[in-house]
PDB file of N, CA and C in Angstrom:
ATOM      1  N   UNK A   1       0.839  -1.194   0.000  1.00  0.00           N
ATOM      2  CA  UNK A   1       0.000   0.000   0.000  1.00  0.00           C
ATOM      3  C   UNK A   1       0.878   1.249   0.000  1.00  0.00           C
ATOM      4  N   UNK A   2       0.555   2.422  -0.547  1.00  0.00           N
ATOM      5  CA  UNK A   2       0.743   3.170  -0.884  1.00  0.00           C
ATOM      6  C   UNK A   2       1.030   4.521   0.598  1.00  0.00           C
ATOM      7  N   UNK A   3       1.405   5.139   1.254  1.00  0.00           N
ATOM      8  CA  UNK A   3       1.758   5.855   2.351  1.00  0.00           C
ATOM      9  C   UNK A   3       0.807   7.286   2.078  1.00  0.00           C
ATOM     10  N   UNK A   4       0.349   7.327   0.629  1.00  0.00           N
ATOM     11  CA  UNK A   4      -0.413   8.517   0.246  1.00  0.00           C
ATOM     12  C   UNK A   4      -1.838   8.120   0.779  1.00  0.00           C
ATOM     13  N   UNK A   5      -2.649   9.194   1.542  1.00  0.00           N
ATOM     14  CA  UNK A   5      -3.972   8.628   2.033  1.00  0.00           C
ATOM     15  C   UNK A   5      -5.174   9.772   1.103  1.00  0.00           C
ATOM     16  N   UNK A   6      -4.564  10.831   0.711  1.00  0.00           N
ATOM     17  CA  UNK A   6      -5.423  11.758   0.041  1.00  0.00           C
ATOM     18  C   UNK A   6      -4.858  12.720  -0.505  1.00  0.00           C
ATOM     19  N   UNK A   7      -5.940  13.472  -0.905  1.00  0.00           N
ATOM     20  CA  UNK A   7      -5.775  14.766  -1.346  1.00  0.00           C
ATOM     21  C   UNK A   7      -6.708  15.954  -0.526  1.00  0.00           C
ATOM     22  N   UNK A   8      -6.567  17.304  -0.168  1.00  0.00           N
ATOM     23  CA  UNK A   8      -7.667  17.877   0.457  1.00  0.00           C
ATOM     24  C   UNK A   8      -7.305  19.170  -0.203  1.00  0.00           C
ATOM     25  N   UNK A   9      -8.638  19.622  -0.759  1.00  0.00           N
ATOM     26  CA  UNK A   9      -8.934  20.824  -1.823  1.00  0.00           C
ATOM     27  C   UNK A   9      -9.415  21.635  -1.251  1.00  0.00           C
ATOM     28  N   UNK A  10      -9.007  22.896  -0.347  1.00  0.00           N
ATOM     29  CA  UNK A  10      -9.456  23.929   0.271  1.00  0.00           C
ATOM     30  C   UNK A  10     -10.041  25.354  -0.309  1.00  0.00           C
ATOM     31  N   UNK A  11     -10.655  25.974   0.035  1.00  0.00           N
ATOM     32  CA  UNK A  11     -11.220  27.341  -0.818  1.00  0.00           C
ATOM     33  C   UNK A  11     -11.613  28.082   0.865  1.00  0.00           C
ATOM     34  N   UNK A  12     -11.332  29.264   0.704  1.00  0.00           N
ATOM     35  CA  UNK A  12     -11.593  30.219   2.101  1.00  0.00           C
ATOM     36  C   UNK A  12     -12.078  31.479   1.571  1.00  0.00           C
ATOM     37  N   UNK A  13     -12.712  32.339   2.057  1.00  0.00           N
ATOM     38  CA  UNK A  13     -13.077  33.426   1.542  1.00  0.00           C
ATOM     39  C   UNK A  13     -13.649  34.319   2.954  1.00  0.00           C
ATOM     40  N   UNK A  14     -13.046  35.737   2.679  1.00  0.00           N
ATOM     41  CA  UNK A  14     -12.922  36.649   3.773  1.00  0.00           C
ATOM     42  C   UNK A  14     -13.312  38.214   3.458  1.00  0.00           C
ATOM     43  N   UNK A  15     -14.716  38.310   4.310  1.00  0.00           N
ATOM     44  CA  UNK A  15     -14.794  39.754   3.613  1.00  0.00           C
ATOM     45  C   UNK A  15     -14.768  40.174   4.966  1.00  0.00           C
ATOM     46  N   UNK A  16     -13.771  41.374   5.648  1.00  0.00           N
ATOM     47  CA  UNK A  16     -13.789  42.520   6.215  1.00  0.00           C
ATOM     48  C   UNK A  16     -14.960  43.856   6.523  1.00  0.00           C
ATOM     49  N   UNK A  17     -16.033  43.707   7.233  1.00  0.00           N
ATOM     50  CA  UNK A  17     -17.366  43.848   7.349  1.00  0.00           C
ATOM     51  C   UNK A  17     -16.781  45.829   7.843  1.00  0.00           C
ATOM     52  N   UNK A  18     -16.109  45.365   8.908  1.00  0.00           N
ATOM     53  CA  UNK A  18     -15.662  46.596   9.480  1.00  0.00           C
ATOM     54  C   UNK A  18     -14.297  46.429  10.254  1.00  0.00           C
ATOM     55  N   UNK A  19     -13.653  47.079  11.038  1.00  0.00           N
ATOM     56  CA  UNK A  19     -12.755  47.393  11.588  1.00  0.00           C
ATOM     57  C   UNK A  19     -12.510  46.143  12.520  1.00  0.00           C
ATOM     58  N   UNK A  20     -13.854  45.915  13.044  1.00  0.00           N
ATOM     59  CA  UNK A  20     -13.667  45.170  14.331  1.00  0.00           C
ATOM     60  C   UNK A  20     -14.502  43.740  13.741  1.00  0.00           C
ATOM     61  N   UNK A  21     -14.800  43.665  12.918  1.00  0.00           N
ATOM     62  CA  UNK A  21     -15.807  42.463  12.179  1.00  0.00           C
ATOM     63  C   UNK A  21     -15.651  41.629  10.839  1.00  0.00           C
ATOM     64  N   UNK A  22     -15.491  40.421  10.988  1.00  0.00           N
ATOM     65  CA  UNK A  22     -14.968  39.968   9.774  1.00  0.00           C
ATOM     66  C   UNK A  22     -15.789  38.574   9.565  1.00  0.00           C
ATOM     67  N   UNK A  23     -15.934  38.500   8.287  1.00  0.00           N
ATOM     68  CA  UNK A  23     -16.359  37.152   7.898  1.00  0.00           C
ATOM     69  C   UNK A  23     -15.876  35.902   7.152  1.00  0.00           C
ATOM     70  N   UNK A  24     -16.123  34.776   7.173  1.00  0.00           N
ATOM     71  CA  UNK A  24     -15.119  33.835   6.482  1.00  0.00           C
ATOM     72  C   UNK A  24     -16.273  32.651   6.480  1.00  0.00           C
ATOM     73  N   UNK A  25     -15.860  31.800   5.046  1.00  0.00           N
ATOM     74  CA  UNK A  25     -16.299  30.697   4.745  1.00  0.00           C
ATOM     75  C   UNK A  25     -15.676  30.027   3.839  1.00  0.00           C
ATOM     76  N   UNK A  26     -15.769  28.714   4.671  1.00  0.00           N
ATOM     77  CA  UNK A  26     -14.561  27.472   3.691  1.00  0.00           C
ATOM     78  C   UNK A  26     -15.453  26.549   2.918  1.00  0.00           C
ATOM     79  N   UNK A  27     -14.637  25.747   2.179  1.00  0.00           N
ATOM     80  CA  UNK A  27     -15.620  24.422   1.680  1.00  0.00           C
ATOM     81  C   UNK A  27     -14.086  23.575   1.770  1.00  0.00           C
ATOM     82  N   UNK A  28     -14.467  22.323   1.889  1.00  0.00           N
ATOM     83  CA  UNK A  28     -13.587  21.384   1.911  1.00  0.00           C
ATOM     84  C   UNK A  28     -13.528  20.367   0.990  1.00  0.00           C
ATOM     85  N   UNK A  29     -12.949  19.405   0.623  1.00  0.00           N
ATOM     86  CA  UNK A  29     -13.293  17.911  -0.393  1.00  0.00           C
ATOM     87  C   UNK A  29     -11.767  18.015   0.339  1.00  0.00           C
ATOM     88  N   UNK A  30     -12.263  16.034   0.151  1.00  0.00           N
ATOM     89  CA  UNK A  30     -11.008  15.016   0.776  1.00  0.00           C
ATOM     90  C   UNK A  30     -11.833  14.072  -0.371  1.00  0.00           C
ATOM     91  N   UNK A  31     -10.265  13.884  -1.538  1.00  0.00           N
ATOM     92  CA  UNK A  31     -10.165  12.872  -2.456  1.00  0.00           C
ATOM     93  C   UNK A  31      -9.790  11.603  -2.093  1.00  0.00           C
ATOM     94  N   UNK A  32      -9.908  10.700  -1.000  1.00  0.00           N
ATOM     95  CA  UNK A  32      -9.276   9.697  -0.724  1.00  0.00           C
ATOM     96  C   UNK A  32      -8.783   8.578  -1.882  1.00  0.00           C
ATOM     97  N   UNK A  33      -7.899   7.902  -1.510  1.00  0.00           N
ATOM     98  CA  UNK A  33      -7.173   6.772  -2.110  1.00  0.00           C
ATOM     99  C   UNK A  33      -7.183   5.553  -1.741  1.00  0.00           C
ATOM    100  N   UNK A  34      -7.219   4.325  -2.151  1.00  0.00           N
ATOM    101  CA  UNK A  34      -7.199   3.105  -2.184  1.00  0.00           C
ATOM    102  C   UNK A  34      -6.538   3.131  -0.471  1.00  0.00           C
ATOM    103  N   UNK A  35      -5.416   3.534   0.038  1.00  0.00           N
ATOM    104  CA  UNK A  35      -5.066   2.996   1.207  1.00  0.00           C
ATOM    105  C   UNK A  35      -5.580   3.712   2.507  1.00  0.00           C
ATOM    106  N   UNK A  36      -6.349   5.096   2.362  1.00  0.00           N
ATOM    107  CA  UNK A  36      -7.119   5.080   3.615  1.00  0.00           C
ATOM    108  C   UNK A  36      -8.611   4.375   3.520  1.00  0.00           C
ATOM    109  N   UNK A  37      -9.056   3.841   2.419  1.00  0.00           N
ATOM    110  CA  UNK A  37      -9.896   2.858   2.783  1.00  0.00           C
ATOM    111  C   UNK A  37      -9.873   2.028   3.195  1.00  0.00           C
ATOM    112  N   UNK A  38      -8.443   1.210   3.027  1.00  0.00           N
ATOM    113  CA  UNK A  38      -8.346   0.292   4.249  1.00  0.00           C
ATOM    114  C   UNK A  38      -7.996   0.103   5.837  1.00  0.00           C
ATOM    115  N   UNK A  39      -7.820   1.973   5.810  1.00  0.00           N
ATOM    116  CA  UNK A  39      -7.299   1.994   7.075  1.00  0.00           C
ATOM    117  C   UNK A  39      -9.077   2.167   7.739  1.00  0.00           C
ATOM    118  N   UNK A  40      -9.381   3.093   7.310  1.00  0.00           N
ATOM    119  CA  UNK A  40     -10.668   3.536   7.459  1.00  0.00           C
ATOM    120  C   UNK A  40     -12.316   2.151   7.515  1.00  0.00           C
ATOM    121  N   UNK A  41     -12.012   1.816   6.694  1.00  0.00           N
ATOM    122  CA  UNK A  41     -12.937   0.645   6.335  1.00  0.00           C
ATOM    123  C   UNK A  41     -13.914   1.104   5.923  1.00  0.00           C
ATOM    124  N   UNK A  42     -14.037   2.003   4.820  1.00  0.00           N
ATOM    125  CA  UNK A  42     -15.062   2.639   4.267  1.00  0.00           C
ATOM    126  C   UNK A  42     -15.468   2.755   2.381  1.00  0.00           C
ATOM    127  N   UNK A  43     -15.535   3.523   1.775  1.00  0.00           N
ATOM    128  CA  UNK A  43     -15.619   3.218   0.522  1.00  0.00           C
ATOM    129  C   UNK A  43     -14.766   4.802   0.326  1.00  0.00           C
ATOM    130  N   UNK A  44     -13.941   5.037  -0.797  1.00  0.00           N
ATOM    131  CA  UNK A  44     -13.352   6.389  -0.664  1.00  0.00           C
ATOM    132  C   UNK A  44     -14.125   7.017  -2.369  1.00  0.00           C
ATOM    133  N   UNK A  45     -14.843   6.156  -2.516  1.00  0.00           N
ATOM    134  CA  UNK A  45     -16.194   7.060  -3.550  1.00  0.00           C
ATOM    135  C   UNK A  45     -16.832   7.884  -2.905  1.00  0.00           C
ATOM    136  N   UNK A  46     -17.412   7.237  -1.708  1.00  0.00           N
ATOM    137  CA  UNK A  46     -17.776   8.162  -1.079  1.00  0.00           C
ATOM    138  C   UNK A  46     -17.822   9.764  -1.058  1.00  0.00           C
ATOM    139  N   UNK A  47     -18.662  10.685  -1.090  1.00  0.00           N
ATOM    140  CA  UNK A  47     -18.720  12.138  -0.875  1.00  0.00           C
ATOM    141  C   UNK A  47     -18.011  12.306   0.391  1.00  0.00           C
ATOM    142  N   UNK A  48     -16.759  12.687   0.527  1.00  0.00           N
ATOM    143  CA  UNK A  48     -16.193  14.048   1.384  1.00  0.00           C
ATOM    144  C   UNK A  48     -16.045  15.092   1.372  1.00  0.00           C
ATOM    145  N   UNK A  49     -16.719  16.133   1.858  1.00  0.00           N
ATOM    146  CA  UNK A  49     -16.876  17.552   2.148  1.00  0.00           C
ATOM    147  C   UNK A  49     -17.388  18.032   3.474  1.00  0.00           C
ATOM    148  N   UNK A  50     -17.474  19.241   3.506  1.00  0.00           N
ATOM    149  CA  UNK A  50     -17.869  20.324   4.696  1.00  0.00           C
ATOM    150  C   UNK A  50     -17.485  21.510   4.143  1.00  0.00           C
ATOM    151  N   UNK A  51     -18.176  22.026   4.622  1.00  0.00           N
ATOM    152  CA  UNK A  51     -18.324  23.291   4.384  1.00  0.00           C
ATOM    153  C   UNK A  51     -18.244  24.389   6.146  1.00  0.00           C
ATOM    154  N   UNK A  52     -17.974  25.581   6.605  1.00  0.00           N
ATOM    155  CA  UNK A  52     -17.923  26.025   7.291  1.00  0.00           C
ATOM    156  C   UNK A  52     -18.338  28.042   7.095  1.00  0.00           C
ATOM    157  N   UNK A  53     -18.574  28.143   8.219  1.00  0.00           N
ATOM    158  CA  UNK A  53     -18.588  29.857   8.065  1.00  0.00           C
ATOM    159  C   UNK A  53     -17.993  30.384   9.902  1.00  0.00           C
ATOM    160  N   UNK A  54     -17.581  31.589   9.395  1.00  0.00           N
ATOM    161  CA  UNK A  54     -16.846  31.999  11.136  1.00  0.00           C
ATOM    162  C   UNK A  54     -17.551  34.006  11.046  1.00  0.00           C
ATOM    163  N   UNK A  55     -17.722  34.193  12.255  1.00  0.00           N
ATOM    164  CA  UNK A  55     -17.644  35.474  12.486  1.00  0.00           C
ATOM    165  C   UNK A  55     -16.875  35.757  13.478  1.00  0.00           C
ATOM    166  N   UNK A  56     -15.857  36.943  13.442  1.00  0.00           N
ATOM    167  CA  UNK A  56     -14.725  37.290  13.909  1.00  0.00           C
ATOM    168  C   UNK A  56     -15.133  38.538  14.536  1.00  0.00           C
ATOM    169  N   UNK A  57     -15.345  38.827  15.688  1.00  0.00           N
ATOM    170  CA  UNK A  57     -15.748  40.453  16.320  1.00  0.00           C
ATOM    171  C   UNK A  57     -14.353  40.624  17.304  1.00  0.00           C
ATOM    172  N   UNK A  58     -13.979  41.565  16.844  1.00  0.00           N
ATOM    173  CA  UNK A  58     -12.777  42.118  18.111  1.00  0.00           C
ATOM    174  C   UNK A  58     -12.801  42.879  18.471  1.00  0.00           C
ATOM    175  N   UNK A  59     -13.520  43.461  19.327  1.00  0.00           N
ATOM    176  CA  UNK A  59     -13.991  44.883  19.868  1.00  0.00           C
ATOM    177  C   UNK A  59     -12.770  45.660  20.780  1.00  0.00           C
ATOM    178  N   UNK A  60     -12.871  47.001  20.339  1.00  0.00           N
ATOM    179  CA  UNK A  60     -11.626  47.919  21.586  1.00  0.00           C
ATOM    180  C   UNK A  60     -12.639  48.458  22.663  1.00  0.00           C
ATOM    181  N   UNK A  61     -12.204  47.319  23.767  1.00  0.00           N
ATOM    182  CA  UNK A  61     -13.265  47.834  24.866  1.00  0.00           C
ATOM    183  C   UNK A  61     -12.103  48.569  25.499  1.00  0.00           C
ATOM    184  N   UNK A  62     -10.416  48.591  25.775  1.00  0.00           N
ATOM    185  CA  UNK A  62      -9.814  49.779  26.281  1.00  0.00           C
ATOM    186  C   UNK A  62      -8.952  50.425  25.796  1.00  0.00           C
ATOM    187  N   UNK A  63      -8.863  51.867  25.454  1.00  0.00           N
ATOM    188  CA  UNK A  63      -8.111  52.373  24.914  1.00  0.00           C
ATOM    189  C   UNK A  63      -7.592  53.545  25.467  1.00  0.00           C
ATOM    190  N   UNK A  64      -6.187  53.641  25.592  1.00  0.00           N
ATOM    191  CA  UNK A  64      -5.301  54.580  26.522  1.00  0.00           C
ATOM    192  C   UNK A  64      -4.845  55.214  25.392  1.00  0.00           C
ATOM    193  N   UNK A  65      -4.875  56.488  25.727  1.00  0.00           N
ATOM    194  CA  UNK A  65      -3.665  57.385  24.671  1.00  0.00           C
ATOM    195  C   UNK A  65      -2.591  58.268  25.830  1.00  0.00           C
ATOM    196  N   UNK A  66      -1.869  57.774  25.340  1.00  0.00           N
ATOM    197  CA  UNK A  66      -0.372  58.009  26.236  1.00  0.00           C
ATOM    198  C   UNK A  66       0.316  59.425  25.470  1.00  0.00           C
ATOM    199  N   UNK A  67       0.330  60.325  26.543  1.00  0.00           N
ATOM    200  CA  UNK A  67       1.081  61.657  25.828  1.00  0.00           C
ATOM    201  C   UNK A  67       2.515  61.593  26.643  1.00  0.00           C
ATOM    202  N   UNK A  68       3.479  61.132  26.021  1.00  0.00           N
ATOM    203  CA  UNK A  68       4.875  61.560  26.097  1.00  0.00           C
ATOM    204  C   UNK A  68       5.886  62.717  25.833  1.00  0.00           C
ATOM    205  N   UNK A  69       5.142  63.935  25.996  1.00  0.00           N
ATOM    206  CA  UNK A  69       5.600  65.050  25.809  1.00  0.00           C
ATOM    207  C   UNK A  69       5.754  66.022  27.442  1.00  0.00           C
ATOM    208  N   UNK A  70       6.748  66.509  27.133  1.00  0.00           N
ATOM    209  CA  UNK A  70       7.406  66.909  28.512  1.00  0.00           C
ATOM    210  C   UNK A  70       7.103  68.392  28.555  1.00  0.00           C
ATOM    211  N   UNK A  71       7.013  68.713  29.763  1.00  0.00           N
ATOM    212  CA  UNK A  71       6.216  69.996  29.756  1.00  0.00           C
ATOM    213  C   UNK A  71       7.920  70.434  31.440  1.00  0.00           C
ATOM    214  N   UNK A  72       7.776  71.608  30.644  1.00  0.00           N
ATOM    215  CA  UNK A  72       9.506  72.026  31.748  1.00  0.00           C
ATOM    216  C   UNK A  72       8.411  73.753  32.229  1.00  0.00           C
TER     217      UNK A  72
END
């Protein structure tokens, strides 16, 4: 058997909503091969995919502004 178990075909996509807000969504495929079916015990015709989505909020809840200017 072969030490190769697949292939995995990724796609991501990211749109920047605002400053503090971001969005993202993947899709996945896993091409399997003759030898993780036998590790697996499954059929590697089989459909592999997923798909995903994320929301990213990073809010500035503190913000200091530091004045380093010297006053004589």
């Amino acid at each position: 058997m072969s030490n190769h178990l697949g292939t995995e075909l990724d796609v991501v996509f990211t749109y920047k909503w605002t400053k503090d807000v971001s969005f993202n969504a993947g899709y996945s495929q896993c091409f399997a091969t003759a030898t993780i079916e036998v590790l697996k015990t499954g059929n590697r015709d089989n459909s592999n995919n997923w798909a995903w989505l994320m929301v990213t909020v990073k809010p500035s809840l503190f913000k200091t502004k530091i004045n380093h200017s010297k006053t004589n």
